[in-house]
Protein backbone atom coordinates (compact mmCIF):
# COMPACT_ATOMS: atom_id res chain seq x y z
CA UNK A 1 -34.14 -55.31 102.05
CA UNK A 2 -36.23 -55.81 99.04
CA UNK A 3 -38.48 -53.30 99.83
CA UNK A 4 -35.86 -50.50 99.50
CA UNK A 5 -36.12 -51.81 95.77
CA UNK A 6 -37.62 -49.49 93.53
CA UNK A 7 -39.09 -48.97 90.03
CA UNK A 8 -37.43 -45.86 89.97
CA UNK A 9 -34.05 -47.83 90.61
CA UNK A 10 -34.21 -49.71 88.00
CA UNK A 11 -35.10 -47.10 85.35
CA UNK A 12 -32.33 -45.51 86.18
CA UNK A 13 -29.92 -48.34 85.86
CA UNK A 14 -31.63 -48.83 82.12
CA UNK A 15 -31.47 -45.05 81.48
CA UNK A 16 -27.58 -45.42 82.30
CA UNK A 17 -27.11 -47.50 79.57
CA UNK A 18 -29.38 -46.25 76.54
CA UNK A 19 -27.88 -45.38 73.22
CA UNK A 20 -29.67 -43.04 71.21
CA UNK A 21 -28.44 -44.21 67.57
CA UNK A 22 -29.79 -47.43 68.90
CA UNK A 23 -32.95 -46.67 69.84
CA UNK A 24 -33.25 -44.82 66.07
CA UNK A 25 -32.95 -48.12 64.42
CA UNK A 26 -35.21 -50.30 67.49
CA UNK A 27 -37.78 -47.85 66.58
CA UNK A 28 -37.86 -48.54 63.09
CA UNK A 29 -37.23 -52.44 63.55
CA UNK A 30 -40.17 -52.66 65.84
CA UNK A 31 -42.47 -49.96 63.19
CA UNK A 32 -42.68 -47.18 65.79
CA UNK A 33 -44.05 -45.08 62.68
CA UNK A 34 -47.44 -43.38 62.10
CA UNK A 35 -49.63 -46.14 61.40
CA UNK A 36 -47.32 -48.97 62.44
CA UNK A 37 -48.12 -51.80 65.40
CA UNK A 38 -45.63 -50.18 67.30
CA UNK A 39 -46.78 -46.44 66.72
CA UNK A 40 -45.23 -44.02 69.43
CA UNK A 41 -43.16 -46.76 71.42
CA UNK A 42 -40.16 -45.29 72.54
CA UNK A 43 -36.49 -46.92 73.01
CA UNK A 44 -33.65 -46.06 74.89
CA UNK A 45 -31.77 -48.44 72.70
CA UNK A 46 -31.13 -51.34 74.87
CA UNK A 47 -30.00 -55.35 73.51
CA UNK A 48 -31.55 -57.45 75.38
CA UNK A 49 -28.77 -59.14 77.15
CA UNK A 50 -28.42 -55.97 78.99
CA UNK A 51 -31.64 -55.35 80.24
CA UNK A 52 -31.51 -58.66 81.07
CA UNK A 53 -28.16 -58.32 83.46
CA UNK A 54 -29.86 -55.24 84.85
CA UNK A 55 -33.37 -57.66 85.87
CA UNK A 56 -30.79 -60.17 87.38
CA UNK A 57 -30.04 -57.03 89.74
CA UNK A 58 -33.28 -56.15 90.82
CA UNK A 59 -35.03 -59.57 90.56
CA UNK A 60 -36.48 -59.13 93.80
CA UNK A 61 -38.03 -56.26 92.59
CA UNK A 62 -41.91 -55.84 95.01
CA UNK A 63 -44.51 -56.81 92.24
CA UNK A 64 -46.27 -53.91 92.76
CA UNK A 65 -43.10 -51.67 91.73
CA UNK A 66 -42.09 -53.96 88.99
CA UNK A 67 -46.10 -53.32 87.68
CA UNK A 68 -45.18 -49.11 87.65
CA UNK A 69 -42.25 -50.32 85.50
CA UNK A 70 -45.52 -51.86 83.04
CA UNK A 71 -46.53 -48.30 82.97
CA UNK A 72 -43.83 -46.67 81.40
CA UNK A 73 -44.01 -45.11 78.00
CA UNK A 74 -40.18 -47.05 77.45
CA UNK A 75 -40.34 -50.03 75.90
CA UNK A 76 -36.58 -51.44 77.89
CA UNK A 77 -38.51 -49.97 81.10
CA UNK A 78 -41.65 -52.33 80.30
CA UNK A 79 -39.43 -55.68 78.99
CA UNK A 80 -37.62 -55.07 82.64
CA UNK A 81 -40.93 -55.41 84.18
CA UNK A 82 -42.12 -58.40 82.40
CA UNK A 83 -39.05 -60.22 82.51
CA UNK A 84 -38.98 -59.83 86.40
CA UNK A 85 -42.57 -60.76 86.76
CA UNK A 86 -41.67 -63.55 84.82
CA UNK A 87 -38.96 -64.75 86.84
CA UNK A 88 -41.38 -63.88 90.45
CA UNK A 89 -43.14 -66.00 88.90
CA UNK A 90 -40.95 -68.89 88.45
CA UNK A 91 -39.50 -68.69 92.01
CA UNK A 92 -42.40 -67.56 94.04
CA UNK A 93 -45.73 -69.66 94.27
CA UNK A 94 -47.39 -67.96 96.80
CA UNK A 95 -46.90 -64.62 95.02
CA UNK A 96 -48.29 -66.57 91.00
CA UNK A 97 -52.07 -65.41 91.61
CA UNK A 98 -50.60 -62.10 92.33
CA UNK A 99 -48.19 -61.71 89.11
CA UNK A 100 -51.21 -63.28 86.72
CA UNK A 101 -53.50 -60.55 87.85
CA UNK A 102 -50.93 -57.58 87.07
CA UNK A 103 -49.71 -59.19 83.88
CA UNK A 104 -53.51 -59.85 82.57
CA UNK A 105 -54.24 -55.78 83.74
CA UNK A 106 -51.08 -54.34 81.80
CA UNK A 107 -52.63 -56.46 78.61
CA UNK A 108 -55.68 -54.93 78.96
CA UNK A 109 -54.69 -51.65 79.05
CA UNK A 110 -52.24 -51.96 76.52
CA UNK A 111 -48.53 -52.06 77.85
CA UNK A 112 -47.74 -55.19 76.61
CA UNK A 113 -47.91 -54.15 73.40
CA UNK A 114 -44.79 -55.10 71.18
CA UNK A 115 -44.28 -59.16 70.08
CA UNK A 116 -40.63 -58.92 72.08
CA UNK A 117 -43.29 -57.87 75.20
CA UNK A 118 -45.72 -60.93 74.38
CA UNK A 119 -43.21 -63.69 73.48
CA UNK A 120 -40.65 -62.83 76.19
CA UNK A 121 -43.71 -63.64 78.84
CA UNK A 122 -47.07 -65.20 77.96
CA UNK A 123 -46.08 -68.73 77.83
CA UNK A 124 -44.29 -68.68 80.96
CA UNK A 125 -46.84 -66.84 83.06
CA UNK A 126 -50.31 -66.90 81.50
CA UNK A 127 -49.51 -69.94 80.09
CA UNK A 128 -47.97 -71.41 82.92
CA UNK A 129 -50.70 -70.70 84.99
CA UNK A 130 -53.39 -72.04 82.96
CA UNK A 131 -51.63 -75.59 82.59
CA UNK A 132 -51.64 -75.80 86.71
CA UNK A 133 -55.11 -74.49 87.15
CA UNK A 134 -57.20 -76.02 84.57
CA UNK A 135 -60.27 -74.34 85.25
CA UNK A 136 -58.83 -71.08 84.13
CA UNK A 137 -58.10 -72.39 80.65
CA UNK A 138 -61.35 -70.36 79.18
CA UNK A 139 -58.70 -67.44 79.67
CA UNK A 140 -57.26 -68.75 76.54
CA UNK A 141 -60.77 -68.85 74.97
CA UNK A 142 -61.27 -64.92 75.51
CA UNK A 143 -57.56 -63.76 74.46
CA UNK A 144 -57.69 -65.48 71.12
CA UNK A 145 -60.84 -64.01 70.36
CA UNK A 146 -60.59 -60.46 71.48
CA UNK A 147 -60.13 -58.92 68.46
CA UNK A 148 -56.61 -56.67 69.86
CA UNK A 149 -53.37 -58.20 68.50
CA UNK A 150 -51.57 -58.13 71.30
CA UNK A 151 -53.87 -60.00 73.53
CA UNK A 152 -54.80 -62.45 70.71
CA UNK A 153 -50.55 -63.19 70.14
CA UNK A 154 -50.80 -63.47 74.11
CA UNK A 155 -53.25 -66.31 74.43
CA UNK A 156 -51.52 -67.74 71.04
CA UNK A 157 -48.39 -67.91 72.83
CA UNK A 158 -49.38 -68.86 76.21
CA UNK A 159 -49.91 -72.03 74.66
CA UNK A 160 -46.09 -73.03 74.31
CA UNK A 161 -46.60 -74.02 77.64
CA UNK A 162 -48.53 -76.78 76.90
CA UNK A 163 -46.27 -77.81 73.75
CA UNK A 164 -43.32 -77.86 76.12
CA UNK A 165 -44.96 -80.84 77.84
CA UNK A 166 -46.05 -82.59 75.01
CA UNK A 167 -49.50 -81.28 74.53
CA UNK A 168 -50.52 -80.42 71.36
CA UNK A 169 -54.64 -79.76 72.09
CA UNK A 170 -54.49 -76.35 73.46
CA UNK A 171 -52.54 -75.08 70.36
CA UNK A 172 -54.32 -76.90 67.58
CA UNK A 173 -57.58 -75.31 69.14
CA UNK A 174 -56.06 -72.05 69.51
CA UNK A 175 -54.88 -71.77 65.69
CA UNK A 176 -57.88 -72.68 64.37
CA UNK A 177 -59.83 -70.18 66.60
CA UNK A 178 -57.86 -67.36 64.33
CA UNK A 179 -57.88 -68.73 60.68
CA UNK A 180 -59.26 -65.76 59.13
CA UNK A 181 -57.25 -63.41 60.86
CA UNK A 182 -54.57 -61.91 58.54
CA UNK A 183 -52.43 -59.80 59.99
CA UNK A 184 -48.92 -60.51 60.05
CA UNK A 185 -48.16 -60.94 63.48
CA UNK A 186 -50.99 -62.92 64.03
CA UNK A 187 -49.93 -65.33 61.39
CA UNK A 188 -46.18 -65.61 62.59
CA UNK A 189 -47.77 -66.36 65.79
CA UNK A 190 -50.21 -69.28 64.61
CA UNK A 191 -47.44 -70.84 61.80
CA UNK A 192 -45.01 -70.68 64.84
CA UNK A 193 -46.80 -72.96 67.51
CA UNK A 194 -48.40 -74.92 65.24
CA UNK A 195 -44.71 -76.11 63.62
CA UNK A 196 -43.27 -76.37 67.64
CA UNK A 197 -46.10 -78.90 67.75
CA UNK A 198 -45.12 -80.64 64.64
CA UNK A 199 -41.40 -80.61 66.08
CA UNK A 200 -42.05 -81.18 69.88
CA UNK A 201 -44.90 -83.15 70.05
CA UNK A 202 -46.86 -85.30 67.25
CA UNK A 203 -45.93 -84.52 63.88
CA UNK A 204 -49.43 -86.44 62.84
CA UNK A 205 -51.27 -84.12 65.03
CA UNK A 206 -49.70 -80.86 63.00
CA UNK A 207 -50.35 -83.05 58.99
CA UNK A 208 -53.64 -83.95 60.14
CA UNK A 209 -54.36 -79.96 61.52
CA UNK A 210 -52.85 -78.70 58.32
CA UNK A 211 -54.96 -81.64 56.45
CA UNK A 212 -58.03 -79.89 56.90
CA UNK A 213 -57.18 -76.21 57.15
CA UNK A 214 -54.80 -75.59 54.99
CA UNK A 215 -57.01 -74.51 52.32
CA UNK A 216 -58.26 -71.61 54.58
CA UNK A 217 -55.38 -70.41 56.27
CA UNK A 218 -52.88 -67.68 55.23
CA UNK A 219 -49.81 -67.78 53.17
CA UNK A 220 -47.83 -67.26 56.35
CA UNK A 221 -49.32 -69.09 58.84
CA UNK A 222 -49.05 -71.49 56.29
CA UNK A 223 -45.15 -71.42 55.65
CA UNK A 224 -43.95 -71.25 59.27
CA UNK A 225 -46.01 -74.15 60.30
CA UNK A 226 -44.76 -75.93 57.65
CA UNK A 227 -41.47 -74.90 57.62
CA UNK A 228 -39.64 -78.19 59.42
CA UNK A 229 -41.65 -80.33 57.07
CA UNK A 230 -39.50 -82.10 53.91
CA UNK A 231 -39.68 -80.64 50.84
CA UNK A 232 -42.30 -82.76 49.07
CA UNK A 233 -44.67 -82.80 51.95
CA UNK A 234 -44.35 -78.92 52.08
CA UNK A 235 -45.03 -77.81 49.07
CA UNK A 236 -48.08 -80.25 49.03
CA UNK A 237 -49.31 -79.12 51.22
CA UNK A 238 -48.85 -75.24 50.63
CA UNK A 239 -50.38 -76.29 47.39
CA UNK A 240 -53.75 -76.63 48.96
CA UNK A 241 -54.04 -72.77 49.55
């Protein structure tokens, strides 16, 4: 029965499996340190193809255990969670309102808070939702704005969705929403989607974009959206900075 399925279950299974000289160097890959975006996360040292085999397990996970996963100070405890939300998600339409609403409340209060977190679910659950309900898409409005830089990489990324169909709009109004914001992670996000639209979509649609903002945007932002450009219309346009 599913609902025999716990939270506590599957902690276990990803306690089983931790590796402390692992987690050592996961906490300094994903800048655990004072001051860092990652301050205070903690690792049990997990690759990701095995917390994935342990979701595959307990994919039927209740939503409402697989949001106490969301609350755990371990990072592998919270990717399990998202990653089985995501896949809910995918499966179950009747339970998608349900898995939005939980996903949207552990952004808020700050448990998706590494990029691994963000990238490995936005897209295919805020995202996803907003492409079949259009009259939610002001949800991408308010993440890119609020100023916290996980929510802001959130609505950034939830708009893969869209490039994945061939719909550049939703990114190109996105990136230009966060111009002036600097911060690494930020940028990375913003160079990223806009090149995916360059590459999956309309490569006129990314010149024109970079046509008129290049000039304002940052150096890395700039060189990842760029990136699958040739060489001559790259540096070009990384001139205009």
């Amino acid at each position: 029965m599913t609902d025999d399925l716990s939270a506590k279950d599957v902690r276990a299974a990803l306690d089983a499996l931790g590796d402390p000289d692992a987690a050592a160097g996961m906490g300094r890959f994903f800048k655990t340190g004072p001051g860092e975006y990652g301050e205070g996360d903690v690792f049990l040292g997990l690759r990701v193809p095995q917390t994935r085999a342990v979701v595959r397990k307990f994919r039927d996970l209740p939503i409402e255990e697989s949001r106490l996963l969301l609350d755990s100070a371990v990072h592998e405890h919270r990717l399990a969670g998202l990653l089985i939300l995501v896949d809910r998600y995918t499966r179950d339409p009747v339970s998608r309102r349900r898995v939005v609403e939980v996903y949207l409340d552990a952004l808020r209060c700050g448990r998706v808070n590494n990029w691994d977190l963000v990238d490995a679910s936005s897209d295919h659950i805020v995202g996803e939702w907003i492409h079949a309900n259009p009259a939610d898409a002001g949800l991408l409005t308010t993440l890119v704005d609020d100023p916290d830089l996980w929510r802001r990489r959130a609505g950034l990324l939830a708009t893969f969705a869209f490039v994945k169909r061939g719909e550049a709009g939703p990114t190109l109004m996105m990136a230009e929403r966060v111009l002036d914001d600097r911060r690494d992670l930020i940028q990375k996000a913003a160079g990223w989607m806009l090149r995916e639209v360059g590459k999956r979509v309309d490569r006129d649609a990314l010149l024109d974009f970079l046509e008129r903002h290049a000039a304002a945007m940052g150096r890395t932002a700039l060189s990842y959206a760029t990136e699958h450009l040739d060489a001559e219309e790259r540096a070009r346009l990384r001139g205009l900075r």
